[in-house]
N, C-alpha and C. Protein backbone atom coordinates (compact mmCIF):
# COMPACT_ATOMS: atom_id res chain seq x y z
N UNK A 1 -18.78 -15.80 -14.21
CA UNK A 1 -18.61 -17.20 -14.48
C UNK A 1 -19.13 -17.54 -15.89
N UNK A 2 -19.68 -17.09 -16.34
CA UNK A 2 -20.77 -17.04 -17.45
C UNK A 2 -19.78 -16.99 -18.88
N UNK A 3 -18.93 -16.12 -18.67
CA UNK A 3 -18.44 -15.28 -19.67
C UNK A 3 -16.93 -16.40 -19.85
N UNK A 4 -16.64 -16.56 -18.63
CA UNK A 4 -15.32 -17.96 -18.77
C UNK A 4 -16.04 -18.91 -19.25
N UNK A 5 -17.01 -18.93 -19.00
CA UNK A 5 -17.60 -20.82 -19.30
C UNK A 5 -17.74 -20.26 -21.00
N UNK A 6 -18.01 -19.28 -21.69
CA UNK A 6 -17.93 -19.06 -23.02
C UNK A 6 -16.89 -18.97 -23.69
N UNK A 7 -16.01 -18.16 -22.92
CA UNK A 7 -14.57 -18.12 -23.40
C UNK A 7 -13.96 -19.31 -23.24
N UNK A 8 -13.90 -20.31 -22.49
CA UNK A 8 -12.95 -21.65 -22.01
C UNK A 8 -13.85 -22.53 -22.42
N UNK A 9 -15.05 -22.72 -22.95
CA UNK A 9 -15.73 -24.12 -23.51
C UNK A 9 -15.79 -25.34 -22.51
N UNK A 10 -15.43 -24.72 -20.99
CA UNK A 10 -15.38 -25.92 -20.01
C UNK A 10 -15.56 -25.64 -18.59
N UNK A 11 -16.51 -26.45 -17.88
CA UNK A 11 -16.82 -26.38 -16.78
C UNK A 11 -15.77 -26.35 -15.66
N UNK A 12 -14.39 -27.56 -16.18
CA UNK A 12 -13.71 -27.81 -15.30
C UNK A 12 -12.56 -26.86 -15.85
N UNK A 13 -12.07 -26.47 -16.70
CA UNK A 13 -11.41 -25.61 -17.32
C UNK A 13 -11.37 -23.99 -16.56
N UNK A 14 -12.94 -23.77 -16.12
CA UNK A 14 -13.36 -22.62 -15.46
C UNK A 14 -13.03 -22.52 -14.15
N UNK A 15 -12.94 -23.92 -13.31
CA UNK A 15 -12.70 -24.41 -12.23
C UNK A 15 -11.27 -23.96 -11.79
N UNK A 16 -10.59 -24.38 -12.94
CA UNK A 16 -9.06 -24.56 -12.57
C UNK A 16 -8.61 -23.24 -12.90
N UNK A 17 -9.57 -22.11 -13.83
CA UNK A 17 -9.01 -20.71 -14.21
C UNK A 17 -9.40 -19.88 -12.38
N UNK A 18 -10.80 -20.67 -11.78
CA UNK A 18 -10.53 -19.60 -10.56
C UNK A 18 -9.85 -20.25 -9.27
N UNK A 19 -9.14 -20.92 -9.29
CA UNK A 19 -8.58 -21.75 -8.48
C UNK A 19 -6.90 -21.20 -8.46
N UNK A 20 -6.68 -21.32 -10.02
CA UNK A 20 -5.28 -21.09 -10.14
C UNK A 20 -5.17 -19.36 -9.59
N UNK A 21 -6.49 -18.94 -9.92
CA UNK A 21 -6.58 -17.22 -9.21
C UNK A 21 -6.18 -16.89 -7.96
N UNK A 22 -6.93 -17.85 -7.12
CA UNK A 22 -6.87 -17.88 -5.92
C UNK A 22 -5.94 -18.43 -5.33
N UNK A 23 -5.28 -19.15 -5.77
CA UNK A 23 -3.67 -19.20 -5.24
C UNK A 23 -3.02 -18.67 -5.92
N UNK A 24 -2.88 -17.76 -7.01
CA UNK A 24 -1.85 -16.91 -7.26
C UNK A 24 -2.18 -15.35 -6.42
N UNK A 25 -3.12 -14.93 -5.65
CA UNK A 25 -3.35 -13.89 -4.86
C UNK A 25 -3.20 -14.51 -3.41
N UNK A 26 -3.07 -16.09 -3.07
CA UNK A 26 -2.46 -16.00 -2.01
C UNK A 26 -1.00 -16.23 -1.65
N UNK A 27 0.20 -17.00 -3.31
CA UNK A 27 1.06 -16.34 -3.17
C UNK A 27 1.68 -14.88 -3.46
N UNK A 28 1.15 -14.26 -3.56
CA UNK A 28 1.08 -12.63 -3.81
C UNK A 28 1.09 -11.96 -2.48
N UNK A 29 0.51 -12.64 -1.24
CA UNK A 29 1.23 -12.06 -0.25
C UNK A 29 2.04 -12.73 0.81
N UNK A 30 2.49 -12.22 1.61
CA UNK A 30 3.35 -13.39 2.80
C UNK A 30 2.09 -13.97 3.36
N UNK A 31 2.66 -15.66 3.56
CA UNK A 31 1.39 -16.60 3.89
C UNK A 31 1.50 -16.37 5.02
N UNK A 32 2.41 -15.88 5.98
CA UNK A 32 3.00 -15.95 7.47
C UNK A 32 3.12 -14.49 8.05
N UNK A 33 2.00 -14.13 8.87
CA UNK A 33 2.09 -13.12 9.31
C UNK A 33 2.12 -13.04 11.07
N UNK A 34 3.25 -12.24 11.63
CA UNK A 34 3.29 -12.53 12.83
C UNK A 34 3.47 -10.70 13.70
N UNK A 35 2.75 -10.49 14.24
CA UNK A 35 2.80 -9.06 15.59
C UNK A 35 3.28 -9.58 16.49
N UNK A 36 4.65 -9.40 17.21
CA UNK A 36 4.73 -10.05 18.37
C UNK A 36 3.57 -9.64 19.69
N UNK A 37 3.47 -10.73 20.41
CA UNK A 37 2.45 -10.87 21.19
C UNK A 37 0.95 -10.37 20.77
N UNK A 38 0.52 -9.89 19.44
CA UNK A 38 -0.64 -9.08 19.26
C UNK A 38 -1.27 -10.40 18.19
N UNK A 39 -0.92 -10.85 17.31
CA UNK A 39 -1.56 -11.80 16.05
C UNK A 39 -0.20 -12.66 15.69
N UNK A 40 -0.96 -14.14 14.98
CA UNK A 40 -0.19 -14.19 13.94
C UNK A 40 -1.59 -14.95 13.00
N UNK A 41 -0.81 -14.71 11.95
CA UNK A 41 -2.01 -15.40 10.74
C UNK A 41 -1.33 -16.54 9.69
N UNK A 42 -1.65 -17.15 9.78
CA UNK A 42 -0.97 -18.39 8.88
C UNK A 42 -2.06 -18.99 7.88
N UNK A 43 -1.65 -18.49 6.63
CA UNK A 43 -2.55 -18.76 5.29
C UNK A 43 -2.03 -20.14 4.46
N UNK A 44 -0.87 -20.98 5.30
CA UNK A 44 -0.32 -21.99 4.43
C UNK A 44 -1.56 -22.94 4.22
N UNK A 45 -2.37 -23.60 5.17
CA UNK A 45 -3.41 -24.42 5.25
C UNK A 45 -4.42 -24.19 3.90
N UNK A 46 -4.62 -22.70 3.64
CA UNK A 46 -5.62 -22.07 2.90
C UNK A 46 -4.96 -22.78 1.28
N UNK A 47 -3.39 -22.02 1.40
CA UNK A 47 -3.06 -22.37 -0.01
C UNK A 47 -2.98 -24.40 -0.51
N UNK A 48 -2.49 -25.34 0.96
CA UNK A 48 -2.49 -26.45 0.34
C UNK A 48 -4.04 -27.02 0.26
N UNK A 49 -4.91 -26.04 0.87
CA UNK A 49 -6.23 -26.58 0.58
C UNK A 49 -6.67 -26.23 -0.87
N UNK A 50 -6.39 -25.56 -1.25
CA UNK A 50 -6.66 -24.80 -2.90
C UNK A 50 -6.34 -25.57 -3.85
N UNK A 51 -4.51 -25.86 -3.43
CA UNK A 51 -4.01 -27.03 -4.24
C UNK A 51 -4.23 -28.23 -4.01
N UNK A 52 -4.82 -28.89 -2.79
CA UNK A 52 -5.83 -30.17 -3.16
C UNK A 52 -6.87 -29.90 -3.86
N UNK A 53 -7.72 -28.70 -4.21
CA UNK A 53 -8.83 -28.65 -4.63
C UNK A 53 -8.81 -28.76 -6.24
N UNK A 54 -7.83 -27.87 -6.92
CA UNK A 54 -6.97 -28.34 -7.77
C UNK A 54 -6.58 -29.41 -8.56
N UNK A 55 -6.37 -30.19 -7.32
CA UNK A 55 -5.84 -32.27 -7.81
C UNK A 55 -7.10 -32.79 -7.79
N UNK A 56 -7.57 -32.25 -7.26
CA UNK A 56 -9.34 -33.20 -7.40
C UNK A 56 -10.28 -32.68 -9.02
N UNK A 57 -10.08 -31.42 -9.60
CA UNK A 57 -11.06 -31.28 -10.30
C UNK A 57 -10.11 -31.51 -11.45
N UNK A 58 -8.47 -31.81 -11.81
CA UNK A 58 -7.97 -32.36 -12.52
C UNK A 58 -8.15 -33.82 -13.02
N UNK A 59 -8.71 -34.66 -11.75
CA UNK A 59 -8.71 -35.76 -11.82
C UNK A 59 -10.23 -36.21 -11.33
N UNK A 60 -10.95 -35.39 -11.34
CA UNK A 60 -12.22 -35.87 -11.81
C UNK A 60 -12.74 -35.35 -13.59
N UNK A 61 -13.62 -36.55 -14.00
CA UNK A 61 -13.76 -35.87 -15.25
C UNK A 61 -15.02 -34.95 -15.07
N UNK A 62 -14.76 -33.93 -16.28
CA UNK A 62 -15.88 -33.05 -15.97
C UNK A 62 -17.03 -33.28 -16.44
N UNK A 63 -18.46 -32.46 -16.27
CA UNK A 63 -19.64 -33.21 -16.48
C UNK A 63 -20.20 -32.94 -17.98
N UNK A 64 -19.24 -31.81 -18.43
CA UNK A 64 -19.40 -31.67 -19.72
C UNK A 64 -18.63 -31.94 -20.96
N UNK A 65 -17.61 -32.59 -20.43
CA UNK A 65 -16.49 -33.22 -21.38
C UNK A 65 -16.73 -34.32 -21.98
N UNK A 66 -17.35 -33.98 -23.77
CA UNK A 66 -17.58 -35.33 -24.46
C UNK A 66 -16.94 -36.41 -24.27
N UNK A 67 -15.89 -36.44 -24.22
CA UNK A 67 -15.34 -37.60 -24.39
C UNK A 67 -15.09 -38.79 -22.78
N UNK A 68 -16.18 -38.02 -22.13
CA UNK A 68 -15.82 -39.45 -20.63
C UNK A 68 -17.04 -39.03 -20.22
N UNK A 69 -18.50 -39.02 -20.88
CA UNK A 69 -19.91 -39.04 -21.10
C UNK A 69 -20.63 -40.33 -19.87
N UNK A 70 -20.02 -41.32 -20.27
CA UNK A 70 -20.40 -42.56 -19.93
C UNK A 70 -19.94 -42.59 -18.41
N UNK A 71 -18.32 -41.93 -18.65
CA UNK A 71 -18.20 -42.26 -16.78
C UNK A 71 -18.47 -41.32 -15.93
N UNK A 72 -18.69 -40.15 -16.63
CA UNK A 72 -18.94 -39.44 -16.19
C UNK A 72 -20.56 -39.09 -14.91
N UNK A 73 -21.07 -40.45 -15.62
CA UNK A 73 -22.59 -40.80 -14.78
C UNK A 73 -22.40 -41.26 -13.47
N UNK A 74 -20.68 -42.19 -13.74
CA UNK A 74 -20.72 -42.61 -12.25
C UNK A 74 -19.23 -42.17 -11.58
N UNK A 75 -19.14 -41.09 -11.87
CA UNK A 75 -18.00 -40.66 -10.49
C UNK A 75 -18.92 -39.23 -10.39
N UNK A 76 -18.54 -39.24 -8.86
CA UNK A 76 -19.34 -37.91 -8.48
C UNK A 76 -17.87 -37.27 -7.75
N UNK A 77 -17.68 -35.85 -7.96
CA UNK A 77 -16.87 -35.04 -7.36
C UNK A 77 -17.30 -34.20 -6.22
N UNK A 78 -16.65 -34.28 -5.20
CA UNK A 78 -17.24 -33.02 -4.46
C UNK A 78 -16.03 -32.01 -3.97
N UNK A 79 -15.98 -31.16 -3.99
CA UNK A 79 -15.39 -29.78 -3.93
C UNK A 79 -15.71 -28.68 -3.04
N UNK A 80 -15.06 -28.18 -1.94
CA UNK A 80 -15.93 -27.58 -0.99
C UNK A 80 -14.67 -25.54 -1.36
N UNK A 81 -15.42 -24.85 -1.29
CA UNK A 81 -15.24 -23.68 -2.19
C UNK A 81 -15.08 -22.41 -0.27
N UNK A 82 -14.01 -21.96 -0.08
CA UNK A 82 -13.73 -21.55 1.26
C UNK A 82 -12.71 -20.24 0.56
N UNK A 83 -13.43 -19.05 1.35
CA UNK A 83 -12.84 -17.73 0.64
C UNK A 83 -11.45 -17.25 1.18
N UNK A 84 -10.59 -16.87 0.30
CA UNK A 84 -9.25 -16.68 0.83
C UNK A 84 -8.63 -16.07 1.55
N UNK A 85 -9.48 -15.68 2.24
CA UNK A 85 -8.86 -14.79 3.62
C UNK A 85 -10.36 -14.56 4.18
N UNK A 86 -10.56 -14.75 5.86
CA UNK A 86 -11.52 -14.68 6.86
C UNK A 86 -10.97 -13.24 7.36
N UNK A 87 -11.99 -12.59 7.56
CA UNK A 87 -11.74 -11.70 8.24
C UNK A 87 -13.00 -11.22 9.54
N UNK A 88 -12.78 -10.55 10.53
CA UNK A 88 -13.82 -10.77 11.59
C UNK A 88 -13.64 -9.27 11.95
């Protein structure tokens, strides 16, 4: 994280570099997986949760972006961070 936040100059910038990651490795495989009668796994939920997560840190400003300093005091974002595949 360290090394993006140096390379990208941005908190939310960094946000959206591991976000866009994580839904491009979950369209990378079939979201819909089905064994008859044994499993099925359905990752669609995972990916439109990513891409709300996405619309939120686009449209919050970030906490280090000069230029929205002031409002930045009063909007608070929250973001909840859920790994892309459970496995048991």
């Amino acid at each position: 994280m360290e090394r993006r936040f140096f390379r990208l100059r941005s908190v939310q910038a960094v946000a959206l570099e591991v976000l866009g990651e994580r839904r491009a490795k979950l369209l990378g495989d079939p979201l819909k997986v089905t064994v008859d009668g044994v499993v099925t796994m359905d990752l669609q939920e995972n990916l439109r949760g990513i891409e709300r997560q996405i619309d939120q840190v686009r449209q919050t400003p970030a906490p280090d972006d000069p230029g929205e300093e002031e409002e930045a005091d009063e909007v608070m974002g929250v973001t909840w961070l859920t790994p892309g595949r459970r496995y048991r």
